[in-house]
C-alpha atoms as a PDB file:
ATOM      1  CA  UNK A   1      82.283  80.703  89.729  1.00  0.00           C
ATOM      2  CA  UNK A   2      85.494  79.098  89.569  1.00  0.00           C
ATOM      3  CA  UNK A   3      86.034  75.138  88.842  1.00  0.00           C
ATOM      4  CA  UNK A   4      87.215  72.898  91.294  1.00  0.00           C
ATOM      5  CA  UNK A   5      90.527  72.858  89.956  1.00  0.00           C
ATOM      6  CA  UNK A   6      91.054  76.737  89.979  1.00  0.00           C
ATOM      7  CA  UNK A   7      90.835  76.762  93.087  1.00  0.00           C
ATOM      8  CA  UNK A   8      92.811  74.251  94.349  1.00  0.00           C
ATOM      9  CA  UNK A   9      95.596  75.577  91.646  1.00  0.00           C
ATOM     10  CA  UNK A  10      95.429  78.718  93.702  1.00  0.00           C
ATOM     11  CA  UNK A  11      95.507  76.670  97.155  1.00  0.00           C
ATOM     12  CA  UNK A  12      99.023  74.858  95.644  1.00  0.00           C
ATOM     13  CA  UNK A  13     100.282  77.988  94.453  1.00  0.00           C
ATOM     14  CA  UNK A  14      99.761  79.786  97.883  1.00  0.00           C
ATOM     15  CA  UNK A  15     101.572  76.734  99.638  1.00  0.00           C
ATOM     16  CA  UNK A  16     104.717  78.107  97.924  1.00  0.00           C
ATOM     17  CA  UNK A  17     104.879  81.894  97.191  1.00  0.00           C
ATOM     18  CA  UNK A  18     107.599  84.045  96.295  1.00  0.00           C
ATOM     19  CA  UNK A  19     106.717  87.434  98.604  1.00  0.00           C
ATOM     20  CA  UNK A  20     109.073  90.820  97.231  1.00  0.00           C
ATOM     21  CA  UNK A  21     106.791  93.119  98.856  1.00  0.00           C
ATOM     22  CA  UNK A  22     108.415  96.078 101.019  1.00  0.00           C
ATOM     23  CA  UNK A  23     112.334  95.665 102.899  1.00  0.00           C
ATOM     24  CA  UNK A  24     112.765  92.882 105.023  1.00  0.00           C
ATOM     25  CA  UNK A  25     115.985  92.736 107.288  1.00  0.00           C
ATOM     26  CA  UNK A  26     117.836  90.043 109.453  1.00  0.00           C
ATOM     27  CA  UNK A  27     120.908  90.662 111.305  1.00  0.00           C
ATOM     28  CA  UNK A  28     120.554  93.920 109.574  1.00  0.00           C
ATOM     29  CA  UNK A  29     121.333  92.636 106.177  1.00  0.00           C
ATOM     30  CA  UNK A  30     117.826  92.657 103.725  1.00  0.00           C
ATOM     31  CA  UNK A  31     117.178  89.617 102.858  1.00  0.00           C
ATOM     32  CA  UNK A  32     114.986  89.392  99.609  1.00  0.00           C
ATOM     33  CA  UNK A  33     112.698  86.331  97.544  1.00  0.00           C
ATOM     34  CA  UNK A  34     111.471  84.680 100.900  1.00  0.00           C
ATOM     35  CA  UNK A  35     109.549  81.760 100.317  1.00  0.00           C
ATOM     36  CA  UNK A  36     106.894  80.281 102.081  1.00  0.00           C
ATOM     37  CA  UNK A  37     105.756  76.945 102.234  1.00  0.00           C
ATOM     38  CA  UNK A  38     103.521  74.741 104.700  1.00  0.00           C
ATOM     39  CA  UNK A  39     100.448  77.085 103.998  1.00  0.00           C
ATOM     40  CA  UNK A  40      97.249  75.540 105.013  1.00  0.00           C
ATOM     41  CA  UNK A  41      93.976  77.445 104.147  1.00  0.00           C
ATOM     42  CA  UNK A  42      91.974  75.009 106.617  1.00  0.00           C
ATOM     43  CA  UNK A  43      94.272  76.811 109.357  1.00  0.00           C
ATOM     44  CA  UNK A  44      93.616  80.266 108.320  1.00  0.00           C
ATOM     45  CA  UNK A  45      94.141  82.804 109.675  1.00  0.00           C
ATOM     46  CA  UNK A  46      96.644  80.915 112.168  1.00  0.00           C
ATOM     47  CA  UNK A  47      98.744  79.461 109.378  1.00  0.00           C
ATOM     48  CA  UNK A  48     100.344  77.405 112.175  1.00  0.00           C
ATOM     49  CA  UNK A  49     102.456  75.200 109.426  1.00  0.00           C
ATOM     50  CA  UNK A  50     104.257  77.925 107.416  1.00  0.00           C
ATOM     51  CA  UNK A  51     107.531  78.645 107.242  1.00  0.00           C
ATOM     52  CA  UNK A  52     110.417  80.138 105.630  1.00  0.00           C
ATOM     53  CA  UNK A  53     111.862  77.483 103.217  1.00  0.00           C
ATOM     54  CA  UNK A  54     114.039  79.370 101.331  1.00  0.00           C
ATOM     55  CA  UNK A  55     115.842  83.195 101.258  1.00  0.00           C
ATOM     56  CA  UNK A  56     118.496  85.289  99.867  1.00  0.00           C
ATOM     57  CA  UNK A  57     120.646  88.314 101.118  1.00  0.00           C
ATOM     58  CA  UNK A  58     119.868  91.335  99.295  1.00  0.00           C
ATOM     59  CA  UNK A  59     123.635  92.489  98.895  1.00  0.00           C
ATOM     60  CA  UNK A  60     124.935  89.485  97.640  1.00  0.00           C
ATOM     61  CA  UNK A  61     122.233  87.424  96.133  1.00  0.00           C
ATOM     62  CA  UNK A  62     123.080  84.143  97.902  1.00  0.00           C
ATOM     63  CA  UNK A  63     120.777  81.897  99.332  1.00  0.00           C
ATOM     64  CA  UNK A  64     120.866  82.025 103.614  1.00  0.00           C
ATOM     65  CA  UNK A  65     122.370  79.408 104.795  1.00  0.00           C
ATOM     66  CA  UNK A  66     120.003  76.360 106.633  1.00  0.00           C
ATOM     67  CA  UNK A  67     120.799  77.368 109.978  1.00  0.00           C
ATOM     68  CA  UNK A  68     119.981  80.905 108.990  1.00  0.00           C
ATOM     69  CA  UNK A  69     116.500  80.012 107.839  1.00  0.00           C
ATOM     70  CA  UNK A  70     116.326  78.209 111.721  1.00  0.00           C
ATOM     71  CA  UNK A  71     116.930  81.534 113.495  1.00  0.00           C
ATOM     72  CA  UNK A  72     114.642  83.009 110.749  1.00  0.00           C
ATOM     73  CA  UNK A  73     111.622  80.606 111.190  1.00  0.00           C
ATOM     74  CA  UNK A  74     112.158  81.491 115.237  1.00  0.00           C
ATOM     75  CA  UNK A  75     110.828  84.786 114.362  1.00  0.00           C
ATOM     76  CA  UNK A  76     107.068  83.835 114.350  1.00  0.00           C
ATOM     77  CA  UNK A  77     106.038  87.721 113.522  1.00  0.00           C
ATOM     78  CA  UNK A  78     107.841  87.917 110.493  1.00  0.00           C
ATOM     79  CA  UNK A  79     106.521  83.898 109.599  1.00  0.00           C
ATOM     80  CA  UNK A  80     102.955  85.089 109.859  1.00  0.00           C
ATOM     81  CA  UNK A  81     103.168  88.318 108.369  1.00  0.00           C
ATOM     82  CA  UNK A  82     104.977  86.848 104.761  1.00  0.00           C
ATOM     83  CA  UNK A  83     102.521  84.248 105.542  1.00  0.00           C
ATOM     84  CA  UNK A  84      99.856  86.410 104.624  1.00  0.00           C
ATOM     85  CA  UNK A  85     101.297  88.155 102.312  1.00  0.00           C
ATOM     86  CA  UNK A  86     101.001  84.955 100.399  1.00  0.00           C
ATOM     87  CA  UNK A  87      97.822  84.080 100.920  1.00  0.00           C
ATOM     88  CA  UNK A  88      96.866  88.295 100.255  1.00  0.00           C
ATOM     89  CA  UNK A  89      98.452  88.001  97.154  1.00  0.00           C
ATOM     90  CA  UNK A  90      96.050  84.911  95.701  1.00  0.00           C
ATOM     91  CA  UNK A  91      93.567  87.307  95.572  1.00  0.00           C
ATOM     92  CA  UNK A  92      95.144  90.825  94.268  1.00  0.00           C
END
């Protein structure tokens, strides 16, 4: 059984997760290490509060730009699904 503090290392960890998983594309450019923050397990499986906090485009490596991480985070699909990627990959 795991401590108290294992498991709210892995609840921390999932707040912020790092997903490179299969091709993910905006405005037809793949973007690649999306990270999600704003996970709450007491939510689950709504995960209401994530969000993108951070991306980069694949062919260039730089980091989208604020106001492309808006328009991203408007895309509630693609929010939920890395979303659970996260929170899938605390326990693989």
């Amino acid at each position: 059984m795991s401590s108290k503090s294992e498991i709210s290392e892995i609840f921390e960890n999932a707040k912020k997760n790092v997903v490179k998983k299969k091709m993910n594309l905006f405005k037809g450019r793949e973007i690649v290490d999306v990270e999600v923050e704003g996970i709450d397990m007491s939510d689950y499986p709504k995960l209401c509060d994530a969000h993108i906090s951070r991306a980069m485009w694949g062919d260039t490596g730089e980091e989208l730009t604020d106001t492309e991480i808006e328009e991203l985070n408007e895309n509630y699909e693609f929010v939920s699904e890395k979303a659970h990627e996260c929170v899938q990959g605390m326990y693989d």
